[in-house]
PDB file of N, CA and C in Angstrom:
ATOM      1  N   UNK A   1     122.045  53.438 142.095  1.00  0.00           N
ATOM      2  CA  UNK A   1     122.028  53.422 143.553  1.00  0.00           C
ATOM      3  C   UNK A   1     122.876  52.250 144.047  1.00  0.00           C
ATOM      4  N   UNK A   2     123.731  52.812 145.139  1.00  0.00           N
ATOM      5  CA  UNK A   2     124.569  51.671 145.482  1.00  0.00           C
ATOM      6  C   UNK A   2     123.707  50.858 146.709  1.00  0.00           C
ATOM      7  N   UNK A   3     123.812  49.199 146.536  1.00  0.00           N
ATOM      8  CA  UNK A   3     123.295  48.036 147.499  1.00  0.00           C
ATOM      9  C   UNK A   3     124.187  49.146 148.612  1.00  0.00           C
ATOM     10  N   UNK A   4     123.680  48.336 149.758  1.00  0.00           N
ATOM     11  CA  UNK A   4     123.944  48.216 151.005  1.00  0.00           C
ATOM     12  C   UNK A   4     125.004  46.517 151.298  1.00  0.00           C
ATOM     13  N   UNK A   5     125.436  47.006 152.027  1.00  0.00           N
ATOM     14  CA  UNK A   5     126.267  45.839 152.661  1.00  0.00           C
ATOM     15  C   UNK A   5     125.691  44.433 152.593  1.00  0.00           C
ATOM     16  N   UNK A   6     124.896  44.382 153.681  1.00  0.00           N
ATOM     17  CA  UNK A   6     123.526  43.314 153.543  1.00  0.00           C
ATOM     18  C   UNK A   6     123.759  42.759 152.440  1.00  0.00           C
ATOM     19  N   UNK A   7     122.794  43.966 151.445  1.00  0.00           N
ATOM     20  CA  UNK A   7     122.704  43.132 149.889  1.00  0.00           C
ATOM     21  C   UNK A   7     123.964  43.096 149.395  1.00  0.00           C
ATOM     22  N   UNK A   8     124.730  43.423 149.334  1.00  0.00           N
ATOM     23  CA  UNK A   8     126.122  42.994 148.663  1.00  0.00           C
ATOM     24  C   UNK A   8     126.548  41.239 148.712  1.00  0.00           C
ATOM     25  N   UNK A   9     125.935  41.306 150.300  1.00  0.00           N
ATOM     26  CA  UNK A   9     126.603  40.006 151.139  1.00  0.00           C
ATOM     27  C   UNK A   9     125.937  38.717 150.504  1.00  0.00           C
ATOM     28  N   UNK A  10     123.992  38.976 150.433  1.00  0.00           N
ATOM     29  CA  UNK A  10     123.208  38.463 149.927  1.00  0.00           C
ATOM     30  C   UNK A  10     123.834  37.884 148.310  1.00  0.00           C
ATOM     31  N   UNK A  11     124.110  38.875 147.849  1.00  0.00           N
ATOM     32  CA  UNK A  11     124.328  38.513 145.930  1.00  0.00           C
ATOM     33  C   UNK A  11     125.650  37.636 145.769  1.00  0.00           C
ATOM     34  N   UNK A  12     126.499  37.911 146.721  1.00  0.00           N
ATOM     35  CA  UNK A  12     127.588  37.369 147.075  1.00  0.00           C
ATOM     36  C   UNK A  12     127.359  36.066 147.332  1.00  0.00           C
ATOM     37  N   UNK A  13     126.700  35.614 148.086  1.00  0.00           N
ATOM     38  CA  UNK A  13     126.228  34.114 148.634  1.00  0.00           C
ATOM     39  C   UNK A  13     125.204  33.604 147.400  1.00  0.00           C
ATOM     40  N   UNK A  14     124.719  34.343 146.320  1.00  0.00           N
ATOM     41  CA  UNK A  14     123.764  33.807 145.846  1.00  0.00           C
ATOM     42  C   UNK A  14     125.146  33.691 144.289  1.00  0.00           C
ATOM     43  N   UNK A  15     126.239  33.916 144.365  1.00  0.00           N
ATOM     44  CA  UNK A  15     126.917  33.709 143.052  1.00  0.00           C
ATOM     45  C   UNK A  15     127.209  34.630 142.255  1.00  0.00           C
ATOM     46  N   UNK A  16     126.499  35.732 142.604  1.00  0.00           N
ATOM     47  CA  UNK A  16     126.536  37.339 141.753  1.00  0.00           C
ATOM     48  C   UNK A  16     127.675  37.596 141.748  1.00  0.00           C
ATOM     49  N   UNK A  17     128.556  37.893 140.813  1.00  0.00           N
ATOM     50  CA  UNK A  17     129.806  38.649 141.006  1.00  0.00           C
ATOM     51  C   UNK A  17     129.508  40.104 141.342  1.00  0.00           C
ATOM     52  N   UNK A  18     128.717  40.660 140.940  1.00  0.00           N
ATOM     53  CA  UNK A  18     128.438  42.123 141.481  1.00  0.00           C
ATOM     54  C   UNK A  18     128.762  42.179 142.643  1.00  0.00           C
ATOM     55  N   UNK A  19     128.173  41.563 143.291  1.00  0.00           N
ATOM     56  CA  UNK A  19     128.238  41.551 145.280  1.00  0.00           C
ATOM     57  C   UNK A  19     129.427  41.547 145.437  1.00  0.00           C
ATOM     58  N   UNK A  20     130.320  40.591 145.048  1.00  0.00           N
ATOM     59  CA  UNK A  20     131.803  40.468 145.322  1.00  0.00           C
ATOM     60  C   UNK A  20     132.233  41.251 144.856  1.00  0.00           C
ATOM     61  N   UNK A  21     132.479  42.151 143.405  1.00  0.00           N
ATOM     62  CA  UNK A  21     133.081  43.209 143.122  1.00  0.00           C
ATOM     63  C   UNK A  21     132.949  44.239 144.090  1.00  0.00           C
ATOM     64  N   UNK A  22     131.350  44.884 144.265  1.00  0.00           N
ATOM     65  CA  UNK A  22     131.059  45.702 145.091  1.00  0.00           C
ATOM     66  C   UNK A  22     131.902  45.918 146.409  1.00  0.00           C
ATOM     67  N   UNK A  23     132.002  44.931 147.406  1.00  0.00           N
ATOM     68  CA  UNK A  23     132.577  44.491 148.419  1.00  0.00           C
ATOM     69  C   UNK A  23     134.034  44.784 148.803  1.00  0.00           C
ATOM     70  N   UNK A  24     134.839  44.690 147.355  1.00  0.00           N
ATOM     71  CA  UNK A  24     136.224  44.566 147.137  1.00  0.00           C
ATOM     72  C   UNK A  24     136.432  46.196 146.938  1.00  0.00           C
ATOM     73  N   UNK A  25     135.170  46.811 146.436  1.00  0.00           N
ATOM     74  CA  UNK A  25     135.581  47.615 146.030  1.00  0.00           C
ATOM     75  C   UNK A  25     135.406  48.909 147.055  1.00  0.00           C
ATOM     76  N   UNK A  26     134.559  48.459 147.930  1.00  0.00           N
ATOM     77  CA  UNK A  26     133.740  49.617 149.114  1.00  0.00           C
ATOM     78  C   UNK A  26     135.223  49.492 150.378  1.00  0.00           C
ATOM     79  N   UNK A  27     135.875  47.904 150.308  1.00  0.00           N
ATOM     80  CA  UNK A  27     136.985  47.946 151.588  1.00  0.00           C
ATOM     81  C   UNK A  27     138.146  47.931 151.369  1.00  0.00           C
ATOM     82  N   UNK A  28     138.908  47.492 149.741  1.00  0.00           N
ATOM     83  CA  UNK A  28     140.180  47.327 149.518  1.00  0.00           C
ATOM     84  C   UNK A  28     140.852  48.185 149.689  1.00  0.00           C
ATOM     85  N   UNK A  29     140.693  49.676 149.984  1.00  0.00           N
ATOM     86  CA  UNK A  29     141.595  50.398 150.340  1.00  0.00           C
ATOM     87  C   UNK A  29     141.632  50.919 151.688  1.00  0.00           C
ATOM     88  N   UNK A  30     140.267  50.918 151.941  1.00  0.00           N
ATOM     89  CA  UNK A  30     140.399  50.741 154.032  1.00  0.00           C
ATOM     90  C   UNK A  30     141.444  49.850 154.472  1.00  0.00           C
ATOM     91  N   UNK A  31     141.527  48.473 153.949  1.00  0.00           N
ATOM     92  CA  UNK A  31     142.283  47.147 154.752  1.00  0.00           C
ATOM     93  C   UNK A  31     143.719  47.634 154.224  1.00  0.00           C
ATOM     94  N   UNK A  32     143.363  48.098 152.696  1.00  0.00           N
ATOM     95  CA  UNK A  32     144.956  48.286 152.873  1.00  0.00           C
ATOM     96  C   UNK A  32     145.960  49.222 153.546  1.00  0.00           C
ATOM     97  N   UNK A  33     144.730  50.270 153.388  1.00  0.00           N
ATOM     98  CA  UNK A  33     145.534  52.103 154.666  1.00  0.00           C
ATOM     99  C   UNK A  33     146.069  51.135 155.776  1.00  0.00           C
ATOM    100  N   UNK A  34     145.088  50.502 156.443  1.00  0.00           N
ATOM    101  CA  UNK A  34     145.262  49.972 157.608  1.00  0.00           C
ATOM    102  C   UNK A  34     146.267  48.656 157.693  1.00  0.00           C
ATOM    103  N   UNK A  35     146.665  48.083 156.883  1.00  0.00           N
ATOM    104  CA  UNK A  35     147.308  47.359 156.768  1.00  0.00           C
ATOM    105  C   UNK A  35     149.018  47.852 156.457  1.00  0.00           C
ATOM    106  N   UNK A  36     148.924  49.152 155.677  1.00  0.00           N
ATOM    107  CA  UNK A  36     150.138  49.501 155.768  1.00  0.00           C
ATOM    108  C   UNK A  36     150.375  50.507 156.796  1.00  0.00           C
ATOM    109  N   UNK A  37     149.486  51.264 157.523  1.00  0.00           N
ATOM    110  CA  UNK A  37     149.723  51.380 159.033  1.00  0.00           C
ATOM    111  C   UNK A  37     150.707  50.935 159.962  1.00  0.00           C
ATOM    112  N   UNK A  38     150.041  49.159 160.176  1.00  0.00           N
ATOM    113  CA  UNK A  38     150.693  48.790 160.772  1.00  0.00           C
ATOM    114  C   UNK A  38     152.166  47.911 160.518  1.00  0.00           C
ATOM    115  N   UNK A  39     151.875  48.047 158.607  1.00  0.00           N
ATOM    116  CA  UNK A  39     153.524  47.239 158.666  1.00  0.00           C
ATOM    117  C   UNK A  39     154.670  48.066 158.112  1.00  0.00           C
ATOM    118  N   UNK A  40     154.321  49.853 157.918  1.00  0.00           N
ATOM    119  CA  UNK A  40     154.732  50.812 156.976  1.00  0.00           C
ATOM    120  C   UNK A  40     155.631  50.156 155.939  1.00  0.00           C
ATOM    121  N   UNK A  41     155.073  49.178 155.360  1.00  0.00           N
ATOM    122  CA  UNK A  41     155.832  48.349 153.796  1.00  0.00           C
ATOM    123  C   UNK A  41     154.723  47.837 152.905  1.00  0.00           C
ATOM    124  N   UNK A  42     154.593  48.754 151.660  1.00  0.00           N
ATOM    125  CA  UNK A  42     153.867  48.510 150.814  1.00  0.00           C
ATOM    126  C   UNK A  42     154.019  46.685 150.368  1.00  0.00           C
ATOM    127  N   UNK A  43     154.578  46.137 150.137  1.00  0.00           N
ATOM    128  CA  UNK A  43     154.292  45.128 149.828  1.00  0.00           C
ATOM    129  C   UNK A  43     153.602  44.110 150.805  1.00  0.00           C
ATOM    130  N   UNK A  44     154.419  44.282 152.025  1.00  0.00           N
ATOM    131  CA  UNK A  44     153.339  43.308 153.386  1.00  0.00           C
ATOM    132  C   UNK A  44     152.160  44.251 153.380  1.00  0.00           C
ATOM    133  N   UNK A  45     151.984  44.849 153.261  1.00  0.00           N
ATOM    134  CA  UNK A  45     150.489  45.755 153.065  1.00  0.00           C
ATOM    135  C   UNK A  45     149.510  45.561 152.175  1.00  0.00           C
ATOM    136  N   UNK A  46     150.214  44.974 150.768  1.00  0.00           N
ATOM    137  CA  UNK A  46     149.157  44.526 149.827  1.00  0.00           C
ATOM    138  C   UNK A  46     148.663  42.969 149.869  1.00  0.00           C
ATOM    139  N   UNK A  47     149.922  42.124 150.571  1.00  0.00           N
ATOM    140  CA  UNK A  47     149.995  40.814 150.433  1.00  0.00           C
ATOM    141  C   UNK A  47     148.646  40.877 151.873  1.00  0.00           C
ATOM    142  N   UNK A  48     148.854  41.332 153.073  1.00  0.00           N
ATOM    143  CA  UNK A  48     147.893  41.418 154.214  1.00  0.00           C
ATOM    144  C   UNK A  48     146.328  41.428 153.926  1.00  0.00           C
ATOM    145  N   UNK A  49     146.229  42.804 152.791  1.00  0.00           N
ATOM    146  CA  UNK A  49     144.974  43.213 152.581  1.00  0.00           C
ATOM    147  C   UNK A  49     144.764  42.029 151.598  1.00  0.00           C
ATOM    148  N   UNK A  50     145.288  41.122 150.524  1.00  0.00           N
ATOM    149  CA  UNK A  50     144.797  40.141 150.437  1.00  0.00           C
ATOM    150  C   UNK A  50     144.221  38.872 150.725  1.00  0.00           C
ATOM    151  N   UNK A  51     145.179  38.706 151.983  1.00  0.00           N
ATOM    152  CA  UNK A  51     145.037  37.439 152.685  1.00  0.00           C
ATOM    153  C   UNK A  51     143.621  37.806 153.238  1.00  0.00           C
ATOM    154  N   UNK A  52     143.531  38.974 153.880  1.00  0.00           N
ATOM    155  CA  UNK A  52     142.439  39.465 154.874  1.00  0.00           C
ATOM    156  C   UNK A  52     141.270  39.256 154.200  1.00  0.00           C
ATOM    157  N   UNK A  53     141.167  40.022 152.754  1.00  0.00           N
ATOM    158  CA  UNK A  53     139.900  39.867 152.414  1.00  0.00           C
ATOM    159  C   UNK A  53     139.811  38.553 151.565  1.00  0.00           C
ATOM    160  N   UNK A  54     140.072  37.533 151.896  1.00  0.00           N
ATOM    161  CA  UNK A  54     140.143  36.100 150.985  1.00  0.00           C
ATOM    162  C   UNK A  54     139.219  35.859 152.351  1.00  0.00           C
ATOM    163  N   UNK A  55     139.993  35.798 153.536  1.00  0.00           N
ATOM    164  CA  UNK A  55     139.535  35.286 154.823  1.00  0.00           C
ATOM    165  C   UNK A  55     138.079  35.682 154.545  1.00  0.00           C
ATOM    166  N   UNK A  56     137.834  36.997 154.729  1.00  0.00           N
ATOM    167  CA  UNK A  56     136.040  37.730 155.371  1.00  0.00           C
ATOM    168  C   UNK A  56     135.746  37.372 153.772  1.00  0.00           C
ATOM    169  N   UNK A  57     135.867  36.830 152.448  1.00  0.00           N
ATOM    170  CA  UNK A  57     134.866  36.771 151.698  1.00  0.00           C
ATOM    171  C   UNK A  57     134.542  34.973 152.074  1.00  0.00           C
ATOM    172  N   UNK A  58     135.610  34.300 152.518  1.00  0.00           N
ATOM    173  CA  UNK A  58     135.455  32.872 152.423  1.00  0.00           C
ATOM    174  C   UNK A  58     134.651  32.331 154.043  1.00  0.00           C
ATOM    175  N   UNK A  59     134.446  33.888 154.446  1.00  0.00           N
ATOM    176  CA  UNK A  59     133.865  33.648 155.705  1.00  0.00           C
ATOM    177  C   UNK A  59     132.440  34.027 155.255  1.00  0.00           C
ATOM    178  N   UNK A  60     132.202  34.765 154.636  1.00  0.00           N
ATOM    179  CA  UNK A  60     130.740  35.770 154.438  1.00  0.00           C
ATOM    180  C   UNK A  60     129.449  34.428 154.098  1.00  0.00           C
ATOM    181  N   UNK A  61     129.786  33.171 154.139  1.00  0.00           N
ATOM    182  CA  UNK A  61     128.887  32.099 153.850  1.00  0.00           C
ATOM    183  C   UNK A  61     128.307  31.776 155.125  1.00  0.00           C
ATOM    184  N   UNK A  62     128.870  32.462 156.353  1.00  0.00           N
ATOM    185  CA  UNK A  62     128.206  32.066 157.858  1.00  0.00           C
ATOM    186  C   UNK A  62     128.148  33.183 158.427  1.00  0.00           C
ATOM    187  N   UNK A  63     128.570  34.203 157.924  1.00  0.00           N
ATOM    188  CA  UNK A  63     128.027  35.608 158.555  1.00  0.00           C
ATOM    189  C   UNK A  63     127.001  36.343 158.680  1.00  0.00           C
ATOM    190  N   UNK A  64     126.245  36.337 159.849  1.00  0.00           N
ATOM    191  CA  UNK A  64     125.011  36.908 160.364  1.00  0.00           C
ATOM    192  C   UNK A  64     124.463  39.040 160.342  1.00  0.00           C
TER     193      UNK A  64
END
């Protein structure tokens, strides 16, 4: 059974790599569709969806 978000976020903050795999693995290709959307260039598209999710995991320590 797959966690929920929540708990992903939870295991994530508690050191689990699960949580973080999970996480990477439920949005990395949402951010990236959407990322090459808006720059139609695979490479600014992969470099974006990285930066992005560095940001929301290095943020997820104050997220409510």
């Amino acid at each position: 059974m797959d966690a929920d978000d929540r708990q992903l976020i939870l295991w994530y903050r508690d050191g689990r790599e699960e949580g973080y795999r999970q996480l990477l693995a439920r949005y990395e290709s949402y951010v990236y569709g959407l990322c090459y959307r808006l720059t139609g260039n695979r490479e600014d598209a992969h470099d974006l969806t990285q930066e992005s999710l560095i940001i929301v995991l290095n943020g997820l320590d104050t997220f409510n």
